[in-house]
C-alpha atoms as a PDB file:
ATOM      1  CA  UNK A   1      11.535  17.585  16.962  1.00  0.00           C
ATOM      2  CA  UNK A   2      14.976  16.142  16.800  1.00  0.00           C
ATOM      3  CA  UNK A   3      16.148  13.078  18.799  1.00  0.00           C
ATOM      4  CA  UNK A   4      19.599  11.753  20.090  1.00  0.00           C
ATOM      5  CA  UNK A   5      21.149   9.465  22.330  1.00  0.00           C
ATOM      6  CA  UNK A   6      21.229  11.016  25.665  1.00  0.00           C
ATOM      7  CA  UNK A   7      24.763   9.887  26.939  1.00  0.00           C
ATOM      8  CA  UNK A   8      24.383   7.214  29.109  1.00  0.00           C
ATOM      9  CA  UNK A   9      20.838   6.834  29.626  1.00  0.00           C
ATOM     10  CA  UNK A  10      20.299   4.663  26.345  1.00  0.00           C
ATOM     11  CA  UNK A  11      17.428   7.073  25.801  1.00  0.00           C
ATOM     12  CA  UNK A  12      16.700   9.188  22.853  1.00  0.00           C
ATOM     13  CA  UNK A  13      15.180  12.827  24.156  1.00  0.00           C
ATOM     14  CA  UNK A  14      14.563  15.772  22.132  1.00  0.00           C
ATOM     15  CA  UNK A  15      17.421  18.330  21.301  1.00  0.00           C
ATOM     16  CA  UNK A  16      15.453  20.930  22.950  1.00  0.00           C
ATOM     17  CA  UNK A  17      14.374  20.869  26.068  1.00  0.00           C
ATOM     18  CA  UNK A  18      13.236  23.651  28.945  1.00  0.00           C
ATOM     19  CA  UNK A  19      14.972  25.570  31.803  1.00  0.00           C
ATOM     20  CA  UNK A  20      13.054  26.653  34.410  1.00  0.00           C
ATOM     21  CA  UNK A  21      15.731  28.839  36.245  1.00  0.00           C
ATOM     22  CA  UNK A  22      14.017  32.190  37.590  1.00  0.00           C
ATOM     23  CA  UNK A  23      10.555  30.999  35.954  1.00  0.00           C
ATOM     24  CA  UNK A  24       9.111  31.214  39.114  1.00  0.00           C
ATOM     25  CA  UNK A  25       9.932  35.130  39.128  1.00  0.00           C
ATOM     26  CA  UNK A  26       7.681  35.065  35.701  1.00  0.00           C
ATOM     27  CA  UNK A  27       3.443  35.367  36.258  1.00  0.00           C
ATOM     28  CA  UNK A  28       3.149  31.910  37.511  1.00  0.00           C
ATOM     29  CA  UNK A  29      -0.006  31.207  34.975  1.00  0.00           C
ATOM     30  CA  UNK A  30       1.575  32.180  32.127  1.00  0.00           C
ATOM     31  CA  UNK A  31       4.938  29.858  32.749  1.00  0.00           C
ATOM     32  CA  UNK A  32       2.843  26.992  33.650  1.00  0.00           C
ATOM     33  CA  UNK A  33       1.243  28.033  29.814  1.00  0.00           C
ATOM     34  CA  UNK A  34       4.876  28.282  28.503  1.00  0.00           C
ATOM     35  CA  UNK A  35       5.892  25.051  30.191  1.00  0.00           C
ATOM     36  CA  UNK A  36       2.780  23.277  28.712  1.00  0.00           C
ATOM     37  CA  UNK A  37       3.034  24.600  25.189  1.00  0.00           C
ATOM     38  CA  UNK A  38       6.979  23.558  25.138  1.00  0.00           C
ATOM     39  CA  UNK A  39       5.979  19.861  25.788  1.00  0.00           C
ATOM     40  CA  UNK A  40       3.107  20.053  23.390  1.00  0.00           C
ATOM     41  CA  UNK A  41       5.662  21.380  20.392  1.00  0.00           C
ATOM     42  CA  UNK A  42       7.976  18.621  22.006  1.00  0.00           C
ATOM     43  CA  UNK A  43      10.243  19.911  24.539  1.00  0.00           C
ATOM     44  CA  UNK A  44       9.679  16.821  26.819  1.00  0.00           C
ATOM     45  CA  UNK A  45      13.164  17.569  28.738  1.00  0.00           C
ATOM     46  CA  UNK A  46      12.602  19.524  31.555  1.00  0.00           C
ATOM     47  CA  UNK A  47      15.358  20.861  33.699  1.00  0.00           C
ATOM     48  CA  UNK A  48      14.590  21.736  37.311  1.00  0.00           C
ATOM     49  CA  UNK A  49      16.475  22.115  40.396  1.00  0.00           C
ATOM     50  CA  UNK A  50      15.972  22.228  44.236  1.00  0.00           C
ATOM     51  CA  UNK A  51      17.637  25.492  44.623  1.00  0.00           C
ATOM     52  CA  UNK A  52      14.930  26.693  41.652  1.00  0.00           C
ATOM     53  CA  UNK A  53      12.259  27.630  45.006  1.00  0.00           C
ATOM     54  CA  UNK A  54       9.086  26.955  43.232  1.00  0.00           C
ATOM     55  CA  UNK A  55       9.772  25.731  39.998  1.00  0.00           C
ATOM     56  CA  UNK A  56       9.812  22.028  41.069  1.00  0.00           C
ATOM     57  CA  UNK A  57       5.890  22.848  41.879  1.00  0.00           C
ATOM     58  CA  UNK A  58       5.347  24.474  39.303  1.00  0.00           C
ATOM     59  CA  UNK A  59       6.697  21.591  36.824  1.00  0.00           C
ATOM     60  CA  UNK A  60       4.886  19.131  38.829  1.00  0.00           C
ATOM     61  CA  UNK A  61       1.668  21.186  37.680  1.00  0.00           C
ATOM     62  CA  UNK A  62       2.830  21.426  34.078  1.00  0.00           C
ATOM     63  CA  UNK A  63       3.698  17.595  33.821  1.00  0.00           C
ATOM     64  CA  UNK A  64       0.553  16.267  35.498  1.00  0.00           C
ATOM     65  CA  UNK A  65      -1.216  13.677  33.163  1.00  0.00           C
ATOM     66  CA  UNK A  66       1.463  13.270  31.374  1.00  0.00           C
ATOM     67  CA  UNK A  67       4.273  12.341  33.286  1.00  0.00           C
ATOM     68  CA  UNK A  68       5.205   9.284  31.060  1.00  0.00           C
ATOM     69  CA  UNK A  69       6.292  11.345  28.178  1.00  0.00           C
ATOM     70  CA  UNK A  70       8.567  13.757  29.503  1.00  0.00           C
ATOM     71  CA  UNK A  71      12.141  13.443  30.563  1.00  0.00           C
ATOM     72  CA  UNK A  72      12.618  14.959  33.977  1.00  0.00           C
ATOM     73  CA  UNK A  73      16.186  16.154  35.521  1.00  0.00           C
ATOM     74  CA  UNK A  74      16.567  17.708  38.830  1.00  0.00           C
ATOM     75  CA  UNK A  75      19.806  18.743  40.670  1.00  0.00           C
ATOM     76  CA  UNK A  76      21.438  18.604  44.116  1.00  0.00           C
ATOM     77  CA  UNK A  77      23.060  21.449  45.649  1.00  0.00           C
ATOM     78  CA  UNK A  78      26.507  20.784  46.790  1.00  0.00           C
ATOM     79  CA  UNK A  79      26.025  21.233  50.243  1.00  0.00           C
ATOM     80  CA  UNK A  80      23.282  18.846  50.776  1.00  0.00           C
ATOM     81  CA  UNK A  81      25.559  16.368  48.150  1.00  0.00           C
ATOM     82  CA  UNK A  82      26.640  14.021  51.333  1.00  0.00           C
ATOM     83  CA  UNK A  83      25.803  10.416  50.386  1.00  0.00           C
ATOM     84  CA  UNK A  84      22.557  11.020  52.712  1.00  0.00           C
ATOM     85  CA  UNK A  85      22.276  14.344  52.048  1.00  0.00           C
ATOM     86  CA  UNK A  86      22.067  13.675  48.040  1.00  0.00           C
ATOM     87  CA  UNK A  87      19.569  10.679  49.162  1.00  0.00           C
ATOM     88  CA  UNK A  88      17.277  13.177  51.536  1.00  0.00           C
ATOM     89  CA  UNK A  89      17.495  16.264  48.763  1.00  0.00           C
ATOM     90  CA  UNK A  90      16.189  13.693  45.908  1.00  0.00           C
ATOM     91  CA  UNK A  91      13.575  12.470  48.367  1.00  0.00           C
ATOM     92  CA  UNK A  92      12.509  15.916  48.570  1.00  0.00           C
ATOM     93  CA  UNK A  93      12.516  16.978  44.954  1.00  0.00           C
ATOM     94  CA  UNK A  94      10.668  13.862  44.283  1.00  0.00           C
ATOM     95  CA  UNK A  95       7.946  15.029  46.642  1.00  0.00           C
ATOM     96  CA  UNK A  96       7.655  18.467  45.227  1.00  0.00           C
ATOM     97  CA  UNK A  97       7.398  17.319  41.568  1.00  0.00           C
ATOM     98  CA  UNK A  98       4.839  14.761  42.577  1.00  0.00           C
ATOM     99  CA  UNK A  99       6.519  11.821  41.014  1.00  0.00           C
ATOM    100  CA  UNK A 100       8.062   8.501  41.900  1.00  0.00           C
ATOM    101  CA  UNK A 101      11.707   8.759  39.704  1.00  0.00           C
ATOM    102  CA  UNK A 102      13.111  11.065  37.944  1.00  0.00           C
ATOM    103  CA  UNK A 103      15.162  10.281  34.743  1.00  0.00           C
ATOM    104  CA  UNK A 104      18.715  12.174  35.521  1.00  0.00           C
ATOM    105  CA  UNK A 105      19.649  13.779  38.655  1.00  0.00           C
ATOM    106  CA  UNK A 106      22.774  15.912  38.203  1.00  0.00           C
ATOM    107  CA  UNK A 107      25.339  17.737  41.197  1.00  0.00           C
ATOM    108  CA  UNK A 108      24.423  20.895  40.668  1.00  0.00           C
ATOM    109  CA  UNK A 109      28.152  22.060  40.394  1.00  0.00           C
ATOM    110  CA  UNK A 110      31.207  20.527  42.459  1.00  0.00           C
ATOM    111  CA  UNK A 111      31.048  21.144  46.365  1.00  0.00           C
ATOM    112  CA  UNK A 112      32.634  20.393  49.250  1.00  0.00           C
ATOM    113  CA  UNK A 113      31.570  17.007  49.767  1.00  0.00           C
ATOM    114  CA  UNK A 114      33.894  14.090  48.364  1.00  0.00           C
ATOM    115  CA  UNK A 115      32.397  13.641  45.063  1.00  0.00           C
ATOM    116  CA  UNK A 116      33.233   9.510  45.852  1.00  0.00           C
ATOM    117  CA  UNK A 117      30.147  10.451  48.379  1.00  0.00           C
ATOM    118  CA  UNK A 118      27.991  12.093  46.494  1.00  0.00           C
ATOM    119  CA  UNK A 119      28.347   9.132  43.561  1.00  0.00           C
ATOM    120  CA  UNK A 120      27.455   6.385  46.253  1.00  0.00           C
ATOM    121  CA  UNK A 121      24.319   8.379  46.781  1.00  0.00           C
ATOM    122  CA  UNK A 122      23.313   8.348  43.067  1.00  0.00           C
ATOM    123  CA  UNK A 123      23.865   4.749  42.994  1.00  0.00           C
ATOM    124  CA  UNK A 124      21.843   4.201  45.700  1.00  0.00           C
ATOM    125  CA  UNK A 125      19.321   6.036  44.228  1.00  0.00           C
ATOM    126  CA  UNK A 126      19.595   4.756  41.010  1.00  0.00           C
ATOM    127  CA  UNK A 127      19.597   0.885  42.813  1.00  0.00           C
ATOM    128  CA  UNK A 128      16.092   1.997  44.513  1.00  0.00           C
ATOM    129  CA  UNK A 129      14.635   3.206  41.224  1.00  0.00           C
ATOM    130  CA  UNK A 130      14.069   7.003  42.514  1.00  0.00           C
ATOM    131  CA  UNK A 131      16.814   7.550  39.910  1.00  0.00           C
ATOM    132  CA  UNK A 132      16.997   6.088  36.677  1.00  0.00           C
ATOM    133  CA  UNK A 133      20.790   7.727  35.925  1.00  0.00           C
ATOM    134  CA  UNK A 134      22.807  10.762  37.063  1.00  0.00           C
ATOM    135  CA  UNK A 135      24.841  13.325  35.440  1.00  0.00           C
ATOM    136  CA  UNK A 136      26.514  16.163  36.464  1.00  0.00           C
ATOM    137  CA  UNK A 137      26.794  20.174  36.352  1.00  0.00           C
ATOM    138  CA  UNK A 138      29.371  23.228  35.507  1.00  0.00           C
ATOM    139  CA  UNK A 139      31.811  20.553  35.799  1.00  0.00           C
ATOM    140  CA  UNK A 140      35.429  21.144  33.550  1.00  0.00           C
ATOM    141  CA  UNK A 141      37.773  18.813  32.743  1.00  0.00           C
ATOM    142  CA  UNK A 142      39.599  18.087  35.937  1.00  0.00           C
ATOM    143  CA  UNK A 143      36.450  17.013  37.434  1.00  0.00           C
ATOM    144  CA  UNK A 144      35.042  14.818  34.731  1.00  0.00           C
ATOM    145  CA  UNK A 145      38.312  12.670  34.859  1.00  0.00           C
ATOM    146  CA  UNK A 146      37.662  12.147  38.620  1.00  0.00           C
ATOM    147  CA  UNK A 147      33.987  11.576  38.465  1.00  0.00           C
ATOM    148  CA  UNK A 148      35.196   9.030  35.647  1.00  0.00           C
ATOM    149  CA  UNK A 149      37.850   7.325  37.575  1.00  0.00           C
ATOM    150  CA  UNK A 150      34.830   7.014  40.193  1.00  0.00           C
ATOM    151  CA  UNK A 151      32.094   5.428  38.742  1.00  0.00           C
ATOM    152  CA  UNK A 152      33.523   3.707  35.588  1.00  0.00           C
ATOM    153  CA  UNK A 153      33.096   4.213  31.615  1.00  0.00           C
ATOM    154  CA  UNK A 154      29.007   4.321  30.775  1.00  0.00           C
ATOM    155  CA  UNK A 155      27.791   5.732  34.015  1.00  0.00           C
ATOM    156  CA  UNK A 156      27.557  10.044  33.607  1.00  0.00           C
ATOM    157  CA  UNK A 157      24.306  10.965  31.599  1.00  0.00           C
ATOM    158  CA  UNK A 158      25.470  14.453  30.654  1.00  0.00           C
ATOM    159  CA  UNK A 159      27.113  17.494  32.078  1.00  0.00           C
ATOM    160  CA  UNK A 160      24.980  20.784  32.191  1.00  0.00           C
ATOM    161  CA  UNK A 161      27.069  23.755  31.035  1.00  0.00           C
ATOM    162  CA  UNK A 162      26.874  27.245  30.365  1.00  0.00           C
ATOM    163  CA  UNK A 163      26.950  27.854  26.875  1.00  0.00           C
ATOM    164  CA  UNK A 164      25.834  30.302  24.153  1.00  0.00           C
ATOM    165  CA  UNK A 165      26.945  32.291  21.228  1.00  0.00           C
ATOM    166  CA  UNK A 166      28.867  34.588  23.365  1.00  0.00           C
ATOM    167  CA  UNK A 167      30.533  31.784  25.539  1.00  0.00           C
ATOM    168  CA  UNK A 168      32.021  28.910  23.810  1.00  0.00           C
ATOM    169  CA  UNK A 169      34.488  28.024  26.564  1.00  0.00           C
ATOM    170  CA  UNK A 170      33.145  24.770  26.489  1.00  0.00           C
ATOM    171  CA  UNK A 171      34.225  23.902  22.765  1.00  0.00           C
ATOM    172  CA  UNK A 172      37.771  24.091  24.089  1.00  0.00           C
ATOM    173  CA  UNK A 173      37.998  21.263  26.130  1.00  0.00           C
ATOM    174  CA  UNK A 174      34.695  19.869  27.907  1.00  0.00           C
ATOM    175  CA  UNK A 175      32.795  19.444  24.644  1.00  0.00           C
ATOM    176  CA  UNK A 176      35.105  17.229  23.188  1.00  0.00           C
ATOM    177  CA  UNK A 177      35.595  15.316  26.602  1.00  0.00           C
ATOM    178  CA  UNK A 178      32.063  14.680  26.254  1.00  0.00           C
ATOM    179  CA  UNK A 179      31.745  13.135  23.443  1.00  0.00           C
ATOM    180  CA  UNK A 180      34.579  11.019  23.222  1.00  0.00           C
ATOM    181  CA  UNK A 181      33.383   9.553  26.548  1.00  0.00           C
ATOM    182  CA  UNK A 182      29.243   8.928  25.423  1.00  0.00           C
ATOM    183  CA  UNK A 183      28.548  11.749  28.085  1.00  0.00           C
ATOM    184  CA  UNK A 184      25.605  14.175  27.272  1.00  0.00           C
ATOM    185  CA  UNK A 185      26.123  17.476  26.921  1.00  0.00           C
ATOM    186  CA  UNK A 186      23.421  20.386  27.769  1.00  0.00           C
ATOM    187  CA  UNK A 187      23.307  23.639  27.049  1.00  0.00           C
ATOM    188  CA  UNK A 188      21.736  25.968  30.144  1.00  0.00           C
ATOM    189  CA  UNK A 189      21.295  29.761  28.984  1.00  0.00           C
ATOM    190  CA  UNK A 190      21.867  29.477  25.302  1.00  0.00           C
ATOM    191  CA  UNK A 191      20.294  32.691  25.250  1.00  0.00           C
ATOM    192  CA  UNK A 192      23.123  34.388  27.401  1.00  0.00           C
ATOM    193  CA  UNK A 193      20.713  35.198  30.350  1.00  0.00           C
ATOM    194  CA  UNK A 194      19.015  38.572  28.938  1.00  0.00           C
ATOM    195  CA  UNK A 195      22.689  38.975  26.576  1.00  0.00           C
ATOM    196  CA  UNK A 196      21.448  37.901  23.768  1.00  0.00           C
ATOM    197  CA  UNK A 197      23.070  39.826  20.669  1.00  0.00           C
ATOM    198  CA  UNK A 198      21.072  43.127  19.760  1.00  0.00           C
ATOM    199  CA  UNK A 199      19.923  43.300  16.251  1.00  0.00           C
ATOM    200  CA  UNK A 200      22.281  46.409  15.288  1.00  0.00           C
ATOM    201  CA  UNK A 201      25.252  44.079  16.047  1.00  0.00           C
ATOM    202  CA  UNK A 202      27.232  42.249  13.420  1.00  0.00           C
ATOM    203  CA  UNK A 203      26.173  38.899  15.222  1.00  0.00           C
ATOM    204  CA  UNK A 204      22.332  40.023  15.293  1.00  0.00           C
ATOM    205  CA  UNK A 205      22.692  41.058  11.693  1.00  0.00           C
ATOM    206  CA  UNK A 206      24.240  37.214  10.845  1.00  0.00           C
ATOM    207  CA  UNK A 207      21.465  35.899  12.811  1.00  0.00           C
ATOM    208  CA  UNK A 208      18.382  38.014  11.106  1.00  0.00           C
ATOM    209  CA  UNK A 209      19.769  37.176   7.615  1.00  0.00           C
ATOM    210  CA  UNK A 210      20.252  33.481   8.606  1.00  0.00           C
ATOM    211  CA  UNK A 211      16.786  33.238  10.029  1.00  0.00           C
ATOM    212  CA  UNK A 212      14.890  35.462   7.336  1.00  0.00           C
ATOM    213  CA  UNK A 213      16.205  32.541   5.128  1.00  0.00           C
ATOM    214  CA  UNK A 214      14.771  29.923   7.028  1.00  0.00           C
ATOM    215  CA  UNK A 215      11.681  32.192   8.199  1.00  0.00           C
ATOM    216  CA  UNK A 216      12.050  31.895  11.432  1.00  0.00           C
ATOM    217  CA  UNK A 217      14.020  33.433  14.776  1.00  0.00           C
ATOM    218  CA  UNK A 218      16.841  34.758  15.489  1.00  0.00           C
ATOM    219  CA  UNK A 219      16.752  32.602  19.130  1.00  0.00           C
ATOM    220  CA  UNK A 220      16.121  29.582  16.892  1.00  0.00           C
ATOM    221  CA  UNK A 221      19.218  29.875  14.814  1.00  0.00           C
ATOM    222  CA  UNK A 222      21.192  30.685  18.081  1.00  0.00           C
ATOM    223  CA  UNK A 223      19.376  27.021  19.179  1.00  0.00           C
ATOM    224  CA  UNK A 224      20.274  25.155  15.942  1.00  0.00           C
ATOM    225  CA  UNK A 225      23.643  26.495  15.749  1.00  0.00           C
ATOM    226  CA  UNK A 226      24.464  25.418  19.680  1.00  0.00           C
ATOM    227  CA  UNK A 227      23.055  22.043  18.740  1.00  0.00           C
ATOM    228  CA  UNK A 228      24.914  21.181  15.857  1.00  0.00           C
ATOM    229  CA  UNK A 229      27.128  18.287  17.126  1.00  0.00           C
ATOM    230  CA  UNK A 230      25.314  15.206  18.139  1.00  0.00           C
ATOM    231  CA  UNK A 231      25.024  14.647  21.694  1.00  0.00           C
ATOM    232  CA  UNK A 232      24.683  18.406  22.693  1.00  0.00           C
ATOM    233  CA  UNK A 233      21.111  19.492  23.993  1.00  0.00           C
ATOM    234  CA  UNK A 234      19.912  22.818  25.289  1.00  0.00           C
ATOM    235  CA  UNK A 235      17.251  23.821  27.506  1.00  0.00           C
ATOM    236  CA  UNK A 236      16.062  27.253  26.819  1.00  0.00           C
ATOM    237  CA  UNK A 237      14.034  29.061  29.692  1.00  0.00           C
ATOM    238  CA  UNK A 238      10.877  31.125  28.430  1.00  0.00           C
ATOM    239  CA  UNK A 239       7.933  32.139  30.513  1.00  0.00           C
ATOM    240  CA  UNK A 240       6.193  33.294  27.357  1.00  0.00           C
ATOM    241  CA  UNK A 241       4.040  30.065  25.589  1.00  0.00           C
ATOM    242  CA  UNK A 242       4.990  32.144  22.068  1.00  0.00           C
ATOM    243  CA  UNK A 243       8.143  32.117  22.778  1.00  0.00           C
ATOM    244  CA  UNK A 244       8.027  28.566  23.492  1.00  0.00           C
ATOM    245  CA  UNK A 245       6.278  27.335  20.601  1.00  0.00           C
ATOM    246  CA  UNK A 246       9.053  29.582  19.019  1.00  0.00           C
ATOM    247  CA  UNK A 247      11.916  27.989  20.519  1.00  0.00           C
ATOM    248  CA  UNK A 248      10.881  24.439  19.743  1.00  0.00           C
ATOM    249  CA  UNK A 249      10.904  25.165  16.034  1.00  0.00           C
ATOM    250  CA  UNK A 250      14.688  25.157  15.702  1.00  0.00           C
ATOM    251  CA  UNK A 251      14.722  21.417  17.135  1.00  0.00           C
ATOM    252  CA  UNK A 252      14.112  20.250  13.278  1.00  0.00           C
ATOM    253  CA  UNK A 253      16.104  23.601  11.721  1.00  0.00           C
ATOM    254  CA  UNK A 254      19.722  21.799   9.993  1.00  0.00           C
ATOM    255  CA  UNK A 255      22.166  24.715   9.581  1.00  0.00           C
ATOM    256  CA  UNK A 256      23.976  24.861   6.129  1.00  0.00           C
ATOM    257  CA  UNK A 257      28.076  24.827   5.934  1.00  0.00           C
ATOM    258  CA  UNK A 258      27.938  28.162   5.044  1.00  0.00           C
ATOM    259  CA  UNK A 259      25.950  28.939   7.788  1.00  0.00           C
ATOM    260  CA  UNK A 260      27.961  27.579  10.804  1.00  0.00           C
ATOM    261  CA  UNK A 261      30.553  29.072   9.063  1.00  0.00           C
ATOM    262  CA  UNK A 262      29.205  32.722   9.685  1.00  0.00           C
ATOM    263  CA  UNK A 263      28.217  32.244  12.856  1.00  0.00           C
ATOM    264  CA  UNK A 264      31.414  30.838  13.640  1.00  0.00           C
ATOM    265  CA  UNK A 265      33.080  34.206  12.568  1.00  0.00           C
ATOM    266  CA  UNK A 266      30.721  36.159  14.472  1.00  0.00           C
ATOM    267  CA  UNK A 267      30.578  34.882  17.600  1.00  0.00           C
ATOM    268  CA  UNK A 268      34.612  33.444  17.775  1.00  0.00           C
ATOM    269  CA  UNK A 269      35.365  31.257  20.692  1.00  0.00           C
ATOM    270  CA  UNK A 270      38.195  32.921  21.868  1.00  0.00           C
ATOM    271  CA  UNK A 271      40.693  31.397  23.747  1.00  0.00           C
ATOM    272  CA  UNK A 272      40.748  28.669  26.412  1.00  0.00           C
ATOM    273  CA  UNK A 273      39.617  30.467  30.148  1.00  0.00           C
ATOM    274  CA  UNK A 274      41.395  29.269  33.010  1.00  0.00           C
ATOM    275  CA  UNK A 275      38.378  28.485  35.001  1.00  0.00           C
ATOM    276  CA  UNK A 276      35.027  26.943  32.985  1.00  0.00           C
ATOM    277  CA  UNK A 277      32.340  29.829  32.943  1.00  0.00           C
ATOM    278  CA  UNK A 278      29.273  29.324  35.282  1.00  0.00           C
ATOM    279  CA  UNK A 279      26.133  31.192  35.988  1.00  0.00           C
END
C-alpha cells in the first residue's frame, strides 16, 4: 500500500483508508470482518464520526490489539463545535472508541459556532494530547482562508470532501487550495454513495477495459484514478471483507497517461458549482 505525507501531521498514512458512514446499518459481524480485513491489506486510516451512532463502537472492536498501527480520525458535529462543546464531544468519542488520542479530529462541516471557537478547542485538545492534529470537513474555499487566517500556515491536517468520478467539484478550486497550502485532502464516497457508473455506460465501459488491463476492479480504478495527485486520500466504505481486500488493491495500482486521460473524458468535471457538493 501506498504512503504520503498527510498534510500537516508530518505522518505518512496509506492512500486508502476506510469510511464507516452507514456501516452500522450493514450485519454488524460482517463489517467488523470488513473493517478487520481493510487494516490487514493496509487500510490503517479509519474515518469515524460521532454522528456515525455505532460505528465509533464498532471501530473500537475492529482496532483492539492493534491500536498503534492505525490512524484514527473522528469528527465533531457543528452544533456541539463550542470551544467546550468540541472538548466534551472528543471526550466522548474517545470513550466510545476505547482509546486515549486520536490522530486527526476534523469539524464535521461549518456550523454555527465561531469557527475562532471551535479552533481554540482543537488546540486545547491537541495541548492535552487527546488530539494529536485537526483538520476539517465539506469545507470550500471561503472557509479554508478563514480557518487559515485562524490558526496559522502548518496547522489543518486535511479537509474531508465529497468526491468521485461523477463529482469533481473539488478539482476546481479546493483541490488546488489544498495542496498549495500542505493541507490533506480526503476523498469520502469515492464510490458516489450506491451511484457508481453501471457497466452499460460509456464510463463503466472505460473503467472495465482499464481494469481488465490491470486485472483488477472497476472500484479500484475509480480509487487509483481519485488518488492520483499526491496528498489526496480516500476512504472507501464497504461492509463486505471481499470487497475490502478488493478496495485496498488499488492503493499500489499507478494509472498510465493514457489512462487518466480516458477517464478524464468520461467522467468531465464540469463547471465550477456555486456551492461545494456535500453528502
Amino acid at each position: 500500500m501506498r504512503q504520503r505525507a498527510f498534510g500537516a501531521t508530518g505522518r505518512d498514512v496509506p492512500v486508502l483508508g476506510q469510511g464507516t458512514w452507514r456501516l452500522d446499518d450493514d450485519d454488524r459481524t460482517r463489517a467488523l470482518s470488513a473493517l478487520r480485513a481493510g487494516l490487514d491489506a493496509g487500510m490503517t486510516h479509519l474515518d469515524t464520526a460521532e454522528m456515525y451512532g455505532a460505528a465509533e463502537p464498532l471501530v473500537a472492536e475492529a482496532i483492539a490489539g492493534r491500536r498503534e498501527g492505525v490512524f484514527l480520525v473522528s469528527k465533531v458535529l457543528p452544533s456541539n463545535a463550542s470551544r467546550a462543546g468540541t472538548i466534551a464531544a472528543c471526550e466522548r468519542s474517545l470513550k466510545r472508541l476505547g482509546t486515549d488520542r486520536l490522530d486527526s479530529y476534523l469539524l464535521h462541516w461549518p456550523g454555527s459556532h465561531p469557527l475562532e471557537e471551535t479552533l481554540a478547542g482543537f488546540e486545547a485538545l491537541k495541548a492535552s494530547g487527546k488530539i494529536l492534529s485537526w483538520g476539517l470537513s465539506n469545507f470550500d474555499v471561503d472557509g479554508l482562508d478563514a480557518a487559515l487566517g485562524i490558526a496559522g500556515p502548518g496547522a489543518i491536517a486535511c479537509n474531508q470532501v465529497l468526491y468521485h468520478l461523477g463529482e469533481r467539484a473539488i478539482e476546481h478550486a479546493v483541490e488546488p487550495w489544498c495542496r498549495r497550502n500542505g493541507v490533506a485532502l480526503v476523498a469520502y464516497s469515492p464510490f458516489g454513495s450506491g451511484d457508481f457508473p453501471k457497466a452499460e455506460s460509456r464510463g463503466g465501459r472505460v473503467l472495465a477495459g482499464i481494469a481488465g488491463a490491470h486485472a483488477t476492479t472497476p472500484y479500484a480504478v475509480a480509487l487509483a484514478f481519485l488518488t492520483r495527485h499526491d496528498g489526496v486520500f480516500a476512504i472507501p466504505k464497504t461492509g463486505s471483507p471481499e470487497r475490502a481486500a478488493a478496495n485496498a488493491a488499488a492503493g499500489d495500482l499507478v494509472l498510465a497517461a493514457a489512462e487518466i486521460a480516458a477517464l478524464d473524458a468520461a467522467f468531465p468535471r464540469g463547471p465550477r458549482p456555486r456551492h461545494l457538493p456535500m453528502l
